[in-house]
C-alpha atoms as a PDB file:
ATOM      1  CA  UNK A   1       0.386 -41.926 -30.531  1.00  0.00           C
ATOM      2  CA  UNK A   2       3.226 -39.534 -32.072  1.00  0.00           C
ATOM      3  CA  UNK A   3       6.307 -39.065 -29.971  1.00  0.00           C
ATOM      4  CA  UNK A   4       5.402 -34.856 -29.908  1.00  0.00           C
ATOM      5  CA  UNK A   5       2.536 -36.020 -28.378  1.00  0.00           C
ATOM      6  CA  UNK A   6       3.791 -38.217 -25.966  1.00  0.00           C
ATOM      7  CA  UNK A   7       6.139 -35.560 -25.022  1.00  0.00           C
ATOM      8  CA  UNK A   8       3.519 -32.385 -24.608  1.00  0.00           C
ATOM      9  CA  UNK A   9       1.931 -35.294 -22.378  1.00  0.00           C
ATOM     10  CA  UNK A  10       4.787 -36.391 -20.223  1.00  0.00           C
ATOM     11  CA  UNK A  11       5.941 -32.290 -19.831  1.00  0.00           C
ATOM     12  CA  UNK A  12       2.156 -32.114 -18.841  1.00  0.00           C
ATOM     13  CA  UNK A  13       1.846 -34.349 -15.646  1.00  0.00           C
ATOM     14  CA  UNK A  14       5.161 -33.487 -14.559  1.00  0.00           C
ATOM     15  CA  UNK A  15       3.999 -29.466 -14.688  1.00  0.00           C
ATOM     16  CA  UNK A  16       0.776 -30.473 -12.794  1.00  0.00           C
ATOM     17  CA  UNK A  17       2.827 -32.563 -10.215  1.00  0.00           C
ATOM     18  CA  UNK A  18       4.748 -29.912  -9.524  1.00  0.00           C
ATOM     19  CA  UNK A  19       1.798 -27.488  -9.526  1.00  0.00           C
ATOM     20  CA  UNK A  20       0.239 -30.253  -6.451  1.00  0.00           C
ATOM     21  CA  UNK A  21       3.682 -30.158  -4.934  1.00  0.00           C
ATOM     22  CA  UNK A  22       4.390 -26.480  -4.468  1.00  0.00           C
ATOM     23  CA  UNK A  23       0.424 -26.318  -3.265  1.00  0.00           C
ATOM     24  CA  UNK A  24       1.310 -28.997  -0.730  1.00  0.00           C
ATOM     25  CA  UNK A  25       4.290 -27.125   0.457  1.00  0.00           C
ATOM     26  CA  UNK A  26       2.539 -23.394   1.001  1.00  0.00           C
ATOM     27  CA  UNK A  27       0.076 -25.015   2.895  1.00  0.00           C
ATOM     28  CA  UNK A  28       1.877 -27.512   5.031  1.00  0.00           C
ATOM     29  CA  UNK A  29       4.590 -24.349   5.852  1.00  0.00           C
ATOM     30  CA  UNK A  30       1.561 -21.378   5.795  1.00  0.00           C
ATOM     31  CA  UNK A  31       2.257 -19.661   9.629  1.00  0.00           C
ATOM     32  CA  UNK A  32      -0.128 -17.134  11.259  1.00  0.00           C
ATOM     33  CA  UNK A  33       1.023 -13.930  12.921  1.00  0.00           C
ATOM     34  CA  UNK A  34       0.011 -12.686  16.196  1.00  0.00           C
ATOM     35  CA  UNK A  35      -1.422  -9.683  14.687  1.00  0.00           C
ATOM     36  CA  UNK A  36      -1.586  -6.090  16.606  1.00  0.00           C
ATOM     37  CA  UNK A  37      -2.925  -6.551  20.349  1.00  0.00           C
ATOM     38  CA  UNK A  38      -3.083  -4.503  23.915  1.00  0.00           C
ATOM     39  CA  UNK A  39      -5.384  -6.327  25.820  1.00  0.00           C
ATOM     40  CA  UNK A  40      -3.894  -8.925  28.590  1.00  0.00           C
ATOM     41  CA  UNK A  41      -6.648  -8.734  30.855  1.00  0.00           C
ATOM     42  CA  UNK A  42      -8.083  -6.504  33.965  1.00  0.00           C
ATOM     43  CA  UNK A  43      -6.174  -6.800  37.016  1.00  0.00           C
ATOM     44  CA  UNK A  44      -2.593  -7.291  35.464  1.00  0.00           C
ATOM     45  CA  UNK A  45       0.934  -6.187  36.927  1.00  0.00           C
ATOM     46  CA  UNK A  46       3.812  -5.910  35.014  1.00  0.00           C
ATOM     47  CA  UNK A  47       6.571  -7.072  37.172  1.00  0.00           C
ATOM     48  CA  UNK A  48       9.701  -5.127  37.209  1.00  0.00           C
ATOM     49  CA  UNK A  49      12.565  -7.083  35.064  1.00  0.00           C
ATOM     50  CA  UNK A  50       9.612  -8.885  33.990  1.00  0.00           C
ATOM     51  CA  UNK A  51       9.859  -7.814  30.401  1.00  0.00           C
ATOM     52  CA  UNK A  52       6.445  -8.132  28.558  1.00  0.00           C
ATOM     53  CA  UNK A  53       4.864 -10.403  30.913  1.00  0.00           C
ATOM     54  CA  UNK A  54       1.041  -9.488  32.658  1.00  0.00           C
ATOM     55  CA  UNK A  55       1.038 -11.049  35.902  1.00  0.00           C
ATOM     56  CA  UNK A  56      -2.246 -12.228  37.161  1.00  0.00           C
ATOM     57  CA  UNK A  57      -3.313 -13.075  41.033  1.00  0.00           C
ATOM     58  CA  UNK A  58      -2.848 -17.091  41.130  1.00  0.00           C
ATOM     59  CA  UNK A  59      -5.757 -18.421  43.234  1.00  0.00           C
ATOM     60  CA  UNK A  60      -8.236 -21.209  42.269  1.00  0.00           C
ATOM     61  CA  UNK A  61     -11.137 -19.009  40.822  1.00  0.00           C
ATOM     62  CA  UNK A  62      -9.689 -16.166  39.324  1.00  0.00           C
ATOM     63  CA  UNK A  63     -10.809 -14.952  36.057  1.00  0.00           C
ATOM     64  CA  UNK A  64      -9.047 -13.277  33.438  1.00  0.00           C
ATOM     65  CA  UNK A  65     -10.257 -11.903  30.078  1.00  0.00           C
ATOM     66  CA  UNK A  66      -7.377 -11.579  27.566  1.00  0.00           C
ATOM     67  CA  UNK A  67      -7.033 -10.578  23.955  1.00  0.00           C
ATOM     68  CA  UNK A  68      -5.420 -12.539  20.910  1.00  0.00           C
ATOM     69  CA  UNK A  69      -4.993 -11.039  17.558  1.00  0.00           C
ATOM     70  CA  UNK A  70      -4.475 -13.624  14.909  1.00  0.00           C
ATOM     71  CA  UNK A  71      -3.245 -12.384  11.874  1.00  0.00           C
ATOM     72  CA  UNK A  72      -3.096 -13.730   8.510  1.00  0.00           C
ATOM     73  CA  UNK A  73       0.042 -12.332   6.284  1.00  0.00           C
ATOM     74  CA  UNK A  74      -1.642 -13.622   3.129  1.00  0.00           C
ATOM     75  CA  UNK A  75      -1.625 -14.541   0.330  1.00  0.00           C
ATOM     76  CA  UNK A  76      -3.871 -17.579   0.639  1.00  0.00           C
ATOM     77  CA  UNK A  77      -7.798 -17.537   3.089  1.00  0.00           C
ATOM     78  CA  UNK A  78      -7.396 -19.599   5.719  1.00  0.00           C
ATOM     79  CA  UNK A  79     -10.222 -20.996   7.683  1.00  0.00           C
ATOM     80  CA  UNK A  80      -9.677 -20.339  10.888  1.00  0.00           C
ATOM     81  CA  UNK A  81     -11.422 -23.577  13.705  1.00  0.00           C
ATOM     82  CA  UNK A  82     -10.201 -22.701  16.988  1.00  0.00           C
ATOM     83  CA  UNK A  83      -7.965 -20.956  19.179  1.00  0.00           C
ATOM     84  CA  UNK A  84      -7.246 -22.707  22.747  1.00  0.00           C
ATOM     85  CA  UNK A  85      -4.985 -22.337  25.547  1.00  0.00           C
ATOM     86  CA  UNK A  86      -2.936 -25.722  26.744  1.00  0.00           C
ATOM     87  CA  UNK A  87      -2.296 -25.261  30.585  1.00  0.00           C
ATOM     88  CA  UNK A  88      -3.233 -28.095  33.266  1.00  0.00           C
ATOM     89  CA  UNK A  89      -3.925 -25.341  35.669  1.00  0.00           C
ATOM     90  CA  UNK A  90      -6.016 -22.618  33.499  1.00  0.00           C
ATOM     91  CA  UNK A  91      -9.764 -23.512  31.673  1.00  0.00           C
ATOM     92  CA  UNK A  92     -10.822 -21.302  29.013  1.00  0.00           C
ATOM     93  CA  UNK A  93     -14.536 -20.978  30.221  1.00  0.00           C
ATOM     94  CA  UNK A  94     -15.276 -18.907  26.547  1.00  0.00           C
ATOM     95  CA  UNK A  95     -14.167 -17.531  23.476  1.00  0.00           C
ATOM     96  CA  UNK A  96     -15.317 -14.362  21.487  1.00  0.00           C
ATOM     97  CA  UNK A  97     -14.134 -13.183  18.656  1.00  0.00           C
ATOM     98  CA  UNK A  98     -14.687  -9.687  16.791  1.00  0.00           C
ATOM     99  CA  UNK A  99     -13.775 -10.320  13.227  1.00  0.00           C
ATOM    100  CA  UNK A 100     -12.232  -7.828  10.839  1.00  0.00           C
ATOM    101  CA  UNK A 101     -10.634  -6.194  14.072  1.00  0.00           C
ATOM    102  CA  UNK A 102      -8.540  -3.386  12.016  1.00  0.00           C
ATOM    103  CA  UNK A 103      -5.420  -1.877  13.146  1.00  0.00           C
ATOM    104  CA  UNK A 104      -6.146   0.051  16.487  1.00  0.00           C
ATOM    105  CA  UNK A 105      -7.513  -0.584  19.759  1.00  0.00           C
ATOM    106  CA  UNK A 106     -10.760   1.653  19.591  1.00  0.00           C
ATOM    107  CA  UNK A 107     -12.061  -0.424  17.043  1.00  0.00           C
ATOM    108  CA  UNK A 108     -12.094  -3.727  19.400  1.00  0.00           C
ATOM    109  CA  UNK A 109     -14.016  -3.695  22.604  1.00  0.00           C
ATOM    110  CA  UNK A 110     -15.153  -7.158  24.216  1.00  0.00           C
ATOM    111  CA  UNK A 111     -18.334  -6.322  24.579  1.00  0.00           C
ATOM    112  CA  UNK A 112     -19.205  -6.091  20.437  1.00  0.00           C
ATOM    113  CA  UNK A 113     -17.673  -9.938  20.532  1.00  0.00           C
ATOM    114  CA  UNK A 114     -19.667 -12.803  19.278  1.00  0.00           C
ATOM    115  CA  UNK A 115     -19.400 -16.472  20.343  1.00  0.00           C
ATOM    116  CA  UNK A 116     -16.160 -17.852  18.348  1.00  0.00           C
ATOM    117  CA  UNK A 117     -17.356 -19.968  15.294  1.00  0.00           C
ATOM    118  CA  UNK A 118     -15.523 -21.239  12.649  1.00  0.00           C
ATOM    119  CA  UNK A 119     -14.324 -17.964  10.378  1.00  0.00           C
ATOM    120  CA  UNK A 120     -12.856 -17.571   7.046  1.00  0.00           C
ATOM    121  CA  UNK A 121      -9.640 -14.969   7.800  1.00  0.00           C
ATOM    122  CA  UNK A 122      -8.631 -13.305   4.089  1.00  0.00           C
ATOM    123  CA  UNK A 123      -5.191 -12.415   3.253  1.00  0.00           C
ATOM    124  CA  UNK A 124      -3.813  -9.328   5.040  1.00  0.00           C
ATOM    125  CA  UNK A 125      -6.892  -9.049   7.787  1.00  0.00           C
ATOM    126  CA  UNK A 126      -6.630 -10.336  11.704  1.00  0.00           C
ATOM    127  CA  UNK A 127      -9.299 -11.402  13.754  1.00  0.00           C
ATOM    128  CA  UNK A 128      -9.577 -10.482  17.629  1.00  0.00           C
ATOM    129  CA  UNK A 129     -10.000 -13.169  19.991  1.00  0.00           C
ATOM    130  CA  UNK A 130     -11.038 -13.154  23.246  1.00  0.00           C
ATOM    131  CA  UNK A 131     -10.540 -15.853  25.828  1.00  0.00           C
ATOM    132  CA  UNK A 132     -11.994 -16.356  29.051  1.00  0.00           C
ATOM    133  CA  UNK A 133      -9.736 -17.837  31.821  1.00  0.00           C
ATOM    134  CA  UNK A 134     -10.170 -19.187  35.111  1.00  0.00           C
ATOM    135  CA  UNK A 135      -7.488 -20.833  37.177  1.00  0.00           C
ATOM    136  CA  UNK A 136      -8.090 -24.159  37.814  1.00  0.00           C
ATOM    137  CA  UNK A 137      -5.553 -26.091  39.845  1.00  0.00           C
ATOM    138  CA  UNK A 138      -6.306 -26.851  43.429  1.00  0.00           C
ATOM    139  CA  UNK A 139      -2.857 -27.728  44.915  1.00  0.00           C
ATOM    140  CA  UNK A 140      -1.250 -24.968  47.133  1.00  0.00           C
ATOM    141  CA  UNK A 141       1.500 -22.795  45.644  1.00  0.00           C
ATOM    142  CA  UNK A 142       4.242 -21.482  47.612  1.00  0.00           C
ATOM    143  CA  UNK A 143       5.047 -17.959  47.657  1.00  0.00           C
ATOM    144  CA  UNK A 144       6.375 -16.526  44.540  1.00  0.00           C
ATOM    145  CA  UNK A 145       5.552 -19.162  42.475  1.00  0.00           C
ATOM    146  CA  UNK A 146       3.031 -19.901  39.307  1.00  0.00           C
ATOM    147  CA  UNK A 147       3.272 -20.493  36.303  1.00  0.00           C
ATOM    148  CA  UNK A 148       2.885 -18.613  32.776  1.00  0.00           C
ATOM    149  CA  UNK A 149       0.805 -19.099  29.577  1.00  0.00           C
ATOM    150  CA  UNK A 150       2.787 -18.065  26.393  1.00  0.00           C
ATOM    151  CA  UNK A 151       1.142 -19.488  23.602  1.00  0.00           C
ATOM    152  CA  UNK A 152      -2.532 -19.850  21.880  1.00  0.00           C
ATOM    153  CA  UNK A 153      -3.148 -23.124  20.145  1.00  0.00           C
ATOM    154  CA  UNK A 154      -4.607 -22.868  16.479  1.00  0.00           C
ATOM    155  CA  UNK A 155      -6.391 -24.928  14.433  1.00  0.00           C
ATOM    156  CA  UNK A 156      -7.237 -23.928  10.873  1.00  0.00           C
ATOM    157  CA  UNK A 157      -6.911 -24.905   7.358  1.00  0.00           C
ATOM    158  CA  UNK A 158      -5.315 -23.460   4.136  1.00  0.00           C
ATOM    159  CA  UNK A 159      -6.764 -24.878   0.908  1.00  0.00           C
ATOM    160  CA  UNK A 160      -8.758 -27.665   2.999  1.00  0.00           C
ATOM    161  CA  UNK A 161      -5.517 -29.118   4.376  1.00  0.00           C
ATOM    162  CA  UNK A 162      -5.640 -28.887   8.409  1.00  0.00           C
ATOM    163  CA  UNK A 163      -2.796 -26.769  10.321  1.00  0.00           C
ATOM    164  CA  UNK A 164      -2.036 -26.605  14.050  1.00  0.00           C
ATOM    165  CA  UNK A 165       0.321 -23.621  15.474  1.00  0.00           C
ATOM    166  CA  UNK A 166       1.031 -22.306  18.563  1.00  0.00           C
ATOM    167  CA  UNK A 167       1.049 -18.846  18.217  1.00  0.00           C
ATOM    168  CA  UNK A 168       3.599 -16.597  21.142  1.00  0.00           C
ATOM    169  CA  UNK A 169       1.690 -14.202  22.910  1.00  0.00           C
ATOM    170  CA  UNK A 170       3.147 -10.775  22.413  1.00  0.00           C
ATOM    171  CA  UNK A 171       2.778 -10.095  26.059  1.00  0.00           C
ATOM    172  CA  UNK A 172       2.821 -13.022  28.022  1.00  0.00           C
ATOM    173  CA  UNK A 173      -0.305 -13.772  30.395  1.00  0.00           C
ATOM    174  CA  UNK A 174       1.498 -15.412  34.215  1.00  0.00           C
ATOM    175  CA  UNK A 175      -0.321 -16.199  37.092  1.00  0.00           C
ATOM    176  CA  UNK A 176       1.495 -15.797  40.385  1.00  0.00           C
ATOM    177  CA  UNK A 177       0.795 -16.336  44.212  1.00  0.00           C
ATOM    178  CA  UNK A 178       2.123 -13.404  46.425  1.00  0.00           C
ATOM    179  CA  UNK A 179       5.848 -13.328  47.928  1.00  0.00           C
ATOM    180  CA  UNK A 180       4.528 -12.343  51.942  1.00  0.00           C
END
């Protein structure tokens, strides 16, 4: 083998390795945004001095419907596996989605939702979300006390490598018992 050859050969692999590497590092670093929403469920109070937070009536049973847009900023697909809540005291009971959910709220209503399945989310598009919550703790609460859900949980991939993100609300979702 010639020594040009060896060269083009060695310049090669270490093109290609850092082709793999920069590949590695979008996906490992690709984020989602929370993407434009107004819906944080029936029912909800904004508290005065309680900037961007819906409070909810916190009592074992209660049900709230709320809306989260995921967002993809591009430039890459992203397959998008599940969106969750993490709270001991709240069950999501279901999740909807609507996809292609466009830029204003006339174009997303919960009842056109499907069941959530596994969805491809292109560059520059959001999907709409909708989760179904019902309080589930048991133990009493004093009065004005609860406690506040912030973040969705997302699973999805970029280029077959798996990502998990919590996502910030834009408009936090609380659950509180009454101050009487």
């Amino acid at each position: 083998m010639s020594r040009a050859r060896g060269r083009w050969m060695w310049t090669g692999a270490i093109a290609l390795l850092g082709i793999a590497a920069s590949c590695l590092l979008v996906c490992l670093t690709y984020e989602l945004e929370h993407g434009d929403s107004w819906n944080v469920g029936e029912g909800a109070v904004f508290e005065e001095g309680a900037r961007n937070v819906a409070v909810h009536e916190l009592r074992p049973g209660n049900a709230v419907r709320i809306a989260v847009t995921v967002r993809n900023p591009g430039p890459l697909p992203i397959a998008l596996d599940e969106v969750a809540l993490s709270s001991p005291d709240v069950a999501v009971d279901a999740v909807t989605m609507l996809e292609h959910a466009g830029q204003s709220a006339e174009c997303c209503r919960p009842e056109d939702a499907t069941p959530f399945r596994p969805v491809t989310v292109g560059p520059n598009d959001q999907i709409m979300i909708w989760l179904a919550l019902r309080v589930t703790g048991v133990n009493p609460y004093p009065p004005c006390s609860g406690f506040a859900v912030e973040t969705a949980d997302l699973r999805y991939h970029v280029l077959r490598f798996p990502r998990t993100q919590s996502l910030p609300l834009r408009t936090g979702i609380a659950f509180r018992t009454p101050c009487s």
